[in-house]
Structure formats: C-alpha cells, structure tokens
N, C-alpha and C. Protein backbone atom coordinates (compact mmCIF):
# COMPACT_ATOMS: atom_id res chain seq x y z
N UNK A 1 0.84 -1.19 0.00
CA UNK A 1 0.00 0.00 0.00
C UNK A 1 0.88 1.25 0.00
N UNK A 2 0.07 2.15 -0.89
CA UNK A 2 1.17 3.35 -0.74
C UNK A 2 0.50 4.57 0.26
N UNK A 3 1.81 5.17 0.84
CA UNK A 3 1.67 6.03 2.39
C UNK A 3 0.95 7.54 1.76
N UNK A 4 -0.52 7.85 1.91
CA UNK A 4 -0.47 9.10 1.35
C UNK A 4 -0.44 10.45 1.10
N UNK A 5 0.46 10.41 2.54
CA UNK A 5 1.84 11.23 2.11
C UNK A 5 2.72 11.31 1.23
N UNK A 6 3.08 10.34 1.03
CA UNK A 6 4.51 9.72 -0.44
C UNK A 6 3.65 10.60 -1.47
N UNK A 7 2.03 9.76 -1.36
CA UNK A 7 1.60 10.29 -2.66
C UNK A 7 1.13 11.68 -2.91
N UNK A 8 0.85 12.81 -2.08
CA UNK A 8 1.32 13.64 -1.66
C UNK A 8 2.16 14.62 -2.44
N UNK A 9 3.38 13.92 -1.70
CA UNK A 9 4.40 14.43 -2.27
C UNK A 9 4.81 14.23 -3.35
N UNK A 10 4.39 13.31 -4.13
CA UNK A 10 4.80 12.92 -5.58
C UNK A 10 3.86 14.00 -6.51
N UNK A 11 2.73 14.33 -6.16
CA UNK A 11 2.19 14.65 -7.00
C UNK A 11 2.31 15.81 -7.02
N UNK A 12 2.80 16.96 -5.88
CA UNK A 12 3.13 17.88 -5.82
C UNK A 12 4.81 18.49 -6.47
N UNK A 13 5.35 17.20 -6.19
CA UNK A 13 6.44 17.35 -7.18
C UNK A 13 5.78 16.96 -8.99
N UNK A 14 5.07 16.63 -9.04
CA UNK A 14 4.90 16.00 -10.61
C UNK A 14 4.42 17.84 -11.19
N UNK A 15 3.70 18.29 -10.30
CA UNK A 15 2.89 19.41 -10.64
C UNK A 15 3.88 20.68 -10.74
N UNK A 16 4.67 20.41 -9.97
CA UNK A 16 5.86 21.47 -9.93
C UNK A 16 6.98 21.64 -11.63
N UNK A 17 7.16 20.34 -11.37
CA UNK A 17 7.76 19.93 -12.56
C UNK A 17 7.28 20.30 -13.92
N UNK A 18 5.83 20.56 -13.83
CA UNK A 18 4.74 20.38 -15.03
C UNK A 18 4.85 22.15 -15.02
N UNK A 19 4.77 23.36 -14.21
CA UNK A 19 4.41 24.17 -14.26
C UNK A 19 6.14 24.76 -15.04
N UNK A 20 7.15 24.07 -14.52
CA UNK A 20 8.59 24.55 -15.21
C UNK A 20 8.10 24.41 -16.43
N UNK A 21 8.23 23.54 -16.98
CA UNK A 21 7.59 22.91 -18.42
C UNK A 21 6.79 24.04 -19.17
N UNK A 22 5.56 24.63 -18.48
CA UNK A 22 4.82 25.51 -19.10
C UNK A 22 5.40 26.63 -19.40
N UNK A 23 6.77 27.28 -18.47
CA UNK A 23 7.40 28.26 -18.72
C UNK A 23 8.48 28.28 -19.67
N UNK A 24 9.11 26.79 -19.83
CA UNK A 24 9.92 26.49 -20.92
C UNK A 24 9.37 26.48 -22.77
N UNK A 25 7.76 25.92 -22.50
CA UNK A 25 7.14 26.11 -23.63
C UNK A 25 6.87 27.37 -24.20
N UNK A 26 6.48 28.31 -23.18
CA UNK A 26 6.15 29.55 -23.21
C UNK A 26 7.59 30.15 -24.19
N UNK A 27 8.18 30.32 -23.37
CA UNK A 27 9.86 31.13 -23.71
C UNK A 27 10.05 30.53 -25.03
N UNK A 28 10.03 29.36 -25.03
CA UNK A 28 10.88 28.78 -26.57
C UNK A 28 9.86 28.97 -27.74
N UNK A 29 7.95 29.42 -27.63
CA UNK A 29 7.06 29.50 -28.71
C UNK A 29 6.97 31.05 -28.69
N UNK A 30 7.32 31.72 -27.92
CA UNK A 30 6.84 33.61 -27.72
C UNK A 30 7.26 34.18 -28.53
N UNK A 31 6.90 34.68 -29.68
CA UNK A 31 7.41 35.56 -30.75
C UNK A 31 8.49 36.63 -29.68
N UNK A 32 8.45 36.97 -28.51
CA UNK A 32 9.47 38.19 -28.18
C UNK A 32 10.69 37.24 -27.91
N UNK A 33 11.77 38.44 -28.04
CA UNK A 33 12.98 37.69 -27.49
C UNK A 33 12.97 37.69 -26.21
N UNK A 34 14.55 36.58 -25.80
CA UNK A 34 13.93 35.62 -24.76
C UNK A 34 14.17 36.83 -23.32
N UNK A 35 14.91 37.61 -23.61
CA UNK A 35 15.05 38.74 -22.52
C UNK A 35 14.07 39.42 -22.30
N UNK A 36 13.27 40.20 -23.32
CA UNK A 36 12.01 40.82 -22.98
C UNK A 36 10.83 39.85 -22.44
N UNK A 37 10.72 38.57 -22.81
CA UNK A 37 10.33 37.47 -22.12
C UNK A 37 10.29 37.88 -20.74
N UNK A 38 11.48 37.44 -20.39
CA UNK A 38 12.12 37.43 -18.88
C UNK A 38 12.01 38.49 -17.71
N UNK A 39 12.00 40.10 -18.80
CA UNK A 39 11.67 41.07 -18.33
C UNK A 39 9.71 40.67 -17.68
N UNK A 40 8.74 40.89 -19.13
CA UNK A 40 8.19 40.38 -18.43
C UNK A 40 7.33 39.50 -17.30
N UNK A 41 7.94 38.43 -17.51
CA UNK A 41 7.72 37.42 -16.13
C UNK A 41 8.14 38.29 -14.77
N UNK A 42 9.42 38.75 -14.87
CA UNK A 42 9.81 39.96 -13.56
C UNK A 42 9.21 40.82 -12.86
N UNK A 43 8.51 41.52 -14.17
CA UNK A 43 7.55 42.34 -13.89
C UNK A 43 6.23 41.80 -13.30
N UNK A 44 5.85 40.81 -14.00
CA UNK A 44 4.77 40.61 -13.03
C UNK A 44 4.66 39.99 -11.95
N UNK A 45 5.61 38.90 -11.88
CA UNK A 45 6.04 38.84 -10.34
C UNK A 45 6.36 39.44 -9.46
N UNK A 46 6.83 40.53 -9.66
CA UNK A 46 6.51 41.57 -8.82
C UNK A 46 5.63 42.04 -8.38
N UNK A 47 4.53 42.57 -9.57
CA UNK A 47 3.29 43.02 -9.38
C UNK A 47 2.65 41.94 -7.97
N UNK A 48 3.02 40.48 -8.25
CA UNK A 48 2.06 39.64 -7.54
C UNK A 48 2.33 39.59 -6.16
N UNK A 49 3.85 39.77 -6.34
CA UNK A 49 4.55 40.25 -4.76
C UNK A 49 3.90 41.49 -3.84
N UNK A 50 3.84 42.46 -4.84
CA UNK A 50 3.36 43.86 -4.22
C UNK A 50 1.85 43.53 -3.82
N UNK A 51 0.99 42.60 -4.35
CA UNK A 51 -0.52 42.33 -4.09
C UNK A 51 -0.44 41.75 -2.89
N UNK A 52 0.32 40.56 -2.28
CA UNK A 52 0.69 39.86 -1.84
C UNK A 52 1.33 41.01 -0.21
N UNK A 53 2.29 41.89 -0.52
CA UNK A 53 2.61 42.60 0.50
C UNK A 53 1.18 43.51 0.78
N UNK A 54 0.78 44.70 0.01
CA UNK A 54 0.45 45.62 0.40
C UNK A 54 -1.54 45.57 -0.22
N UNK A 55 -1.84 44.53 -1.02
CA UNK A 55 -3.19 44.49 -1.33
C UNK A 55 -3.68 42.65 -1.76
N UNK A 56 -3.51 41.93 0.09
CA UNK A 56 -3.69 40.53 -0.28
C UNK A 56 -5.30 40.32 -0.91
N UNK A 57 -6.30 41.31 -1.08
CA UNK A 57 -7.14 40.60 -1.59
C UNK A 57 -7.31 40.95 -3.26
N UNK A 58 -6.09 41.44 -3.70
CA UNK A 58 -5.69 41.30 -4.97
C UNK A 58 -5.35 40.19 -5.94
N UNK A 59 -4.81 39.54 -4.69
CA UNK A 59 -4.09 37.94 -5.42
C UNK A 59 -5.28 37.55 -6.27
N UNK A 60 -6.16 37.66 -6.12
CA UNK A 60 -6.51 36.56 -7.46
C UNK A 60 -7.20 37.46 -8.51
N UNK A 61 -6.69 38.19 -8.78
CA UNK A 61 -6.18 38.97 -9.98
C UNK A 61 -5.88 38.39 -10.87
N UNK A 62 -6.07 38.65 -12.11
CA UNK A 62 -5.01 37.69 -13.31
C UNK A 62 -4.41 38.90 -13.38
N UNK A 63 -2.93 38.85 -13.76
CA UNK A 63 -1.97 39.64 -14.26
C UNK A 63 -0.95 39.04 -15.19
N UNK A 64 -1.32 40.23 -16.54
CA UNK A 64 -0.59 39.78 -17.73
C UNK A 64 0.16 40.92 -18.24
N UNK A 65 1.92 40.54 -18.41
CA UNK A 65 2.25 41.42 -19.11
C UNK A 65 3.18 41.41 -20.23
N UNK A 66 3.02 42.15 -21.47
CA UNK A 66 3.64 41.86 -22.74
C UNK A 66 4.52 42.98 -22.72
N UNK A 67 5.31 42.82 -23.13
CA UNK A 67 6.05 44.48 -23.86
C UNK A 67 6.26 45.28 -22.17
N UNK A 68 6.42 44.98 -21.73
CA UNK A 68 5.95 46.16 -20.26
C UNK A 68 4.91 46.73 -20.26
N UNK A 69 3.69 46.21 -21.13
CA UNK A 69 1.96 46.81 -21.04
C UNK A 69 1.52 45.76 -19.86
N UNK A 70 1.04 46.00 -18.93
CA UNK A 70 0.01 45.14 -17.39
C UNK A 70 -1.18 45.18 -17.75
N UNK A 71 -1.53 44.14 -17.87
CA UNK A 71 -3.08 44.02 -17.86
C UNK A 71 -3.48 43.57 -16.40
N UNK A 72 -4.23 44.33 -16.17
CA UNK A 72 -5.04 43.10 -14.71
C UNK A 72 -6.50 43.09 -14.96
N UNK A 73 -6.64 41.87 -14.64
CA UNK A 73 -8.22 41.46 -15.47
C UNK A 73 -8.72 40.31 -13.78
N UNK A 74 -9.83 40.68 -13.77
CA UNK A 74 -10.42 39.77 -12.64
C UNK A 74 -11.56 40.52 -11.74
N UNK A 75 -12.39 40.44 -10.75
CA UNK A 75 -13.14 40.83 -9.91
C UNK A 75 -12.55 40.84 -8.64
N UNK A 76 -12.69 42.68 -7.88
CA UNK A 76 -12.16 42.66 -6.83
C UNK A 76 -13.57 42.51 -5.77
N UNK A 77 -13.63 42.59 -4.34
CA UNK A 77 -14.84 42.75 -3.78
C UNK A 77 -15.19 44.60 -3.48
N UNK A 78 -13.94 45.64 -3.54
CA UNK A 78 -14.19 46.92 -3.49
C UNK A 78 -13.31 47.29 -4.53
N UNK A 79 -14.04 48.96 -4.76
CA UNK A 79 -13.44 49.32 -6.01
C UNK A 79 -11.59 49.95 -5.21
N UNK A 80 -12.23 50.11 -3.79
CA UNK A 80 -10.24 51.03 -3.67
C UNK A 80 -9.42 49.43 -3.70
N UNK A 81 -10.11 48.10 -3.68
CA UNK A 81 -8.82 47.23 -3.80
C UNK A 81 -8.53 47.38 -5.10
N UNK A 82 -9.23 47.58 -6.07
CA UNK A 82 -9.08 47.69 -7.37
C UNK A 82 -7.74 48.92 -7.50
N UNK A 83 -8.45 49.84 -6.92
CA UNK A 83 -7.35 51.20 -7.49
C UNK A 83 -5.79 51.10 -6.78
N UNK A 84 -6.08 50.01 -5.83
CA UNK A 84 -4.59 50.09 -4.57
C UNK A 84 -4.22 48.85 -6.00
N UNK A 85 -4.74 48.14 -6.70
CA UNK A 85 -3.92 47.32 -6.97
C UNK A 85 -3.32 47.89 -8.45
N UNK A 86 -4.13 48.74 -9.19
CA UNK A 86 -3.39 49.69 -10.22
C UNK A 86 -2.17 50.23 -9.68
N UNK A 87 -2.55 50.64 -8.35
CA UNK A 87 -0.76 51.74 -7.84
C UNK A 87 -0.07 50.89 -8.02
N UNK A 88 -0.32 49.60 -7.14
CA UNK A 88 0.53 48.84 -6.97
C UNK A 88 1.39 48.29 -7.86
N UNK A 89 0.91 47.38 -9.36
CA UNK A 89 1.04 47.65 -10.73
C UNK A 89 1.90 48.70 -11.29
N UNK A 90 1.77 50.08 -11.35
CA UNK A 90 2.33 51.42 -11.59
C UNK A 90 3.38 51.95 -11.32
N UNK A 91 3.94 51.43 -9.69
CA UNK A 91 5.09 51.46 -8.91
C UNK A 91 5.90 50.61 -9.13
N UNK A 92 5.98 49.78 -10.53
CA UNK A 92 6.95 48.51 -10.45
C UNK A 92 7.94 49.10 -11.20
N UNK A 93 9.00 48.95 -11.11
CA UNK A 93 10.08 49.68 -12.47
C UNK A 93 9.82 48.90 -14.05
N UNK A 94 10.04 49.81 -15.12
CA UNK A 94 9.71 48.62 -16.20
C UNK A 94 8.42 48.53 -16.76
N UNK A 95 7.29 49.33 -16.07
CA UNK A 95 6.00 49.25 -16.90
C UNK A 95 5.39 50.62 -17.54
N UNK A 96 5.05 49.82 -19.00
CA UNK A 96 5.34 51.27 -19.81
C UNK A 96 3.75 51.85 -19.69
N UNK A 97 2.86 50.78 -19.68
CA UNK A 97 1.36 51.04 -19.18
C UNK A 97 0.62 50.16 -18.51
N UNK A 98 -0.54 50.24 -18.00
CA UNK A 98 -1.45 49.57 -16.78
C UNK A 98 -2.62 49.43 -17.43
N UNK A 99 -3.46 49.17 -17.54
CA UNK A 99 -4.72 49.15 -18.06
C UNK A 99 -5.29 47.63 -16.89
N UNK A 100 -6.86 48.05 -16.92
CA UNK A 100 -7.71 47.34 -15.63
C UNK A 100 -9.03 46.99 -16.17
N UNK A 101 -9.07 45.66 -16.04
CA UNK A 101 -10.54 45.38 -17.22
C UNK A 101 -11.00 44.83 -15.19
N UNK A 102 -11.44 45.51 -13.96
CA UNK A 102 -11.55 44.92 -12.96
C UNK A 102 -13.59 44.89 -12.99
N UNK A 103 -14.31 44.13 -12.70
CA UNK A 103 -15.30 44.08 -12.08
C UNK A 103 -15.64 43.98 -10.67
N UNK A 104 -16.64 44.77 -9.99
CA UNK A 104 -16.85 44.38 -8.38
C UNK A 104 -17.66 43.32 -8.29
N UNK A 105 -17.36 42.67 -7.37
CA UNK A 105 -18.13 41.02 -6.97
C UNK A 105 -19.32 41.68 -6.73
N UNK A 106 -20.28 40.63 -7.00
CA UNK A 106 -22.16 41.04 -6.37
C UNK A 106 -21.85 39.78 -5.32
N UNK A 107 -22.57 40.12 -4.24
CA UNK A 107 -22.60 39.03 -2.85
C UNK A 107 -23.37 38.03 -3.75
C-alpha cells in the first residue's frame, strides 16, 4: 500500500515539474525575445509580490504582461482594492502602461 503522504508528495512534485515545463514552452514558442520574455515574467512577479505585500485581496487577480503593457483582469470585492492594486502595478520599475478590465463582486 502506498503512504499518502509519499503520494502527496509525488504529486506535488509531478505538478511542480509540469508548471517549469509551461514556462519552458512559453519562452521557446513567444514571438518576443527571450530577454524581454524574462523582463516580463519579472515584472509581473513583482506586481504579484506587491498584491501579496500591500493588497492581499488582490491575489486573485489575473496579471498579464507583454512588452511592459500590465493588464489586470479579474473581480475585486471593493473598487479602492481595485485602485490600490493599479498603484501597486504602476510602482513597479519597467512598466510602460497599466490598463484594468476589474469588475466588483455582487454578494
């Protein structure tokens, strides 16, 4: 019998493994080169950091960024988490624009 924990942990490593993969596919099919790539992944990890420090009910935000353009697309539950999470976005070094497709949640 297997302990399932072990299994657990296997699958959390399988998933880990799988998400490198998606970033390797990404980089090697992206019409940009692989630095502006890289730039943006930076950038928005950051962004997700700054949600994460200073506006946690941001995280589930989608945040996308091409060229140094941020998209954030998703439903906040108030509009100032919305606008704290544009600053937040705005304040990153590296972004040339912000744009916010945000909706407010209905209870």
């Amino acid at each position: 019998m297997t302990n399932p924990r072990i299994a657990g942990v296997l699958v959390a490593i399988l998933m880990g493994g799988l998400t490198g993969c998606t970033t390797i596919y990404q980089a090697a099919t992206d019409e940009r080169p692989l630095s502006v790539f890289v730039d943006d992944e930076v950038v928005t990890t950051k962004i997700k950091k700054g949600f994460l420090d200073a506006v946690p009910k941001a995280l589930s935000l989608s945040v996308f960024c091409h060229q140094g353009h941020v998209v954030l697309a998703g439903a906040v539950p108030d509009s100032r988490i919305g606008e704290q999470a544009v600053a937040v976005a705005r304040a990153v070094e590296g972004i040339v624009a912000v744009k916010s497709f945000l909706d407010l949640k209905t209870p």
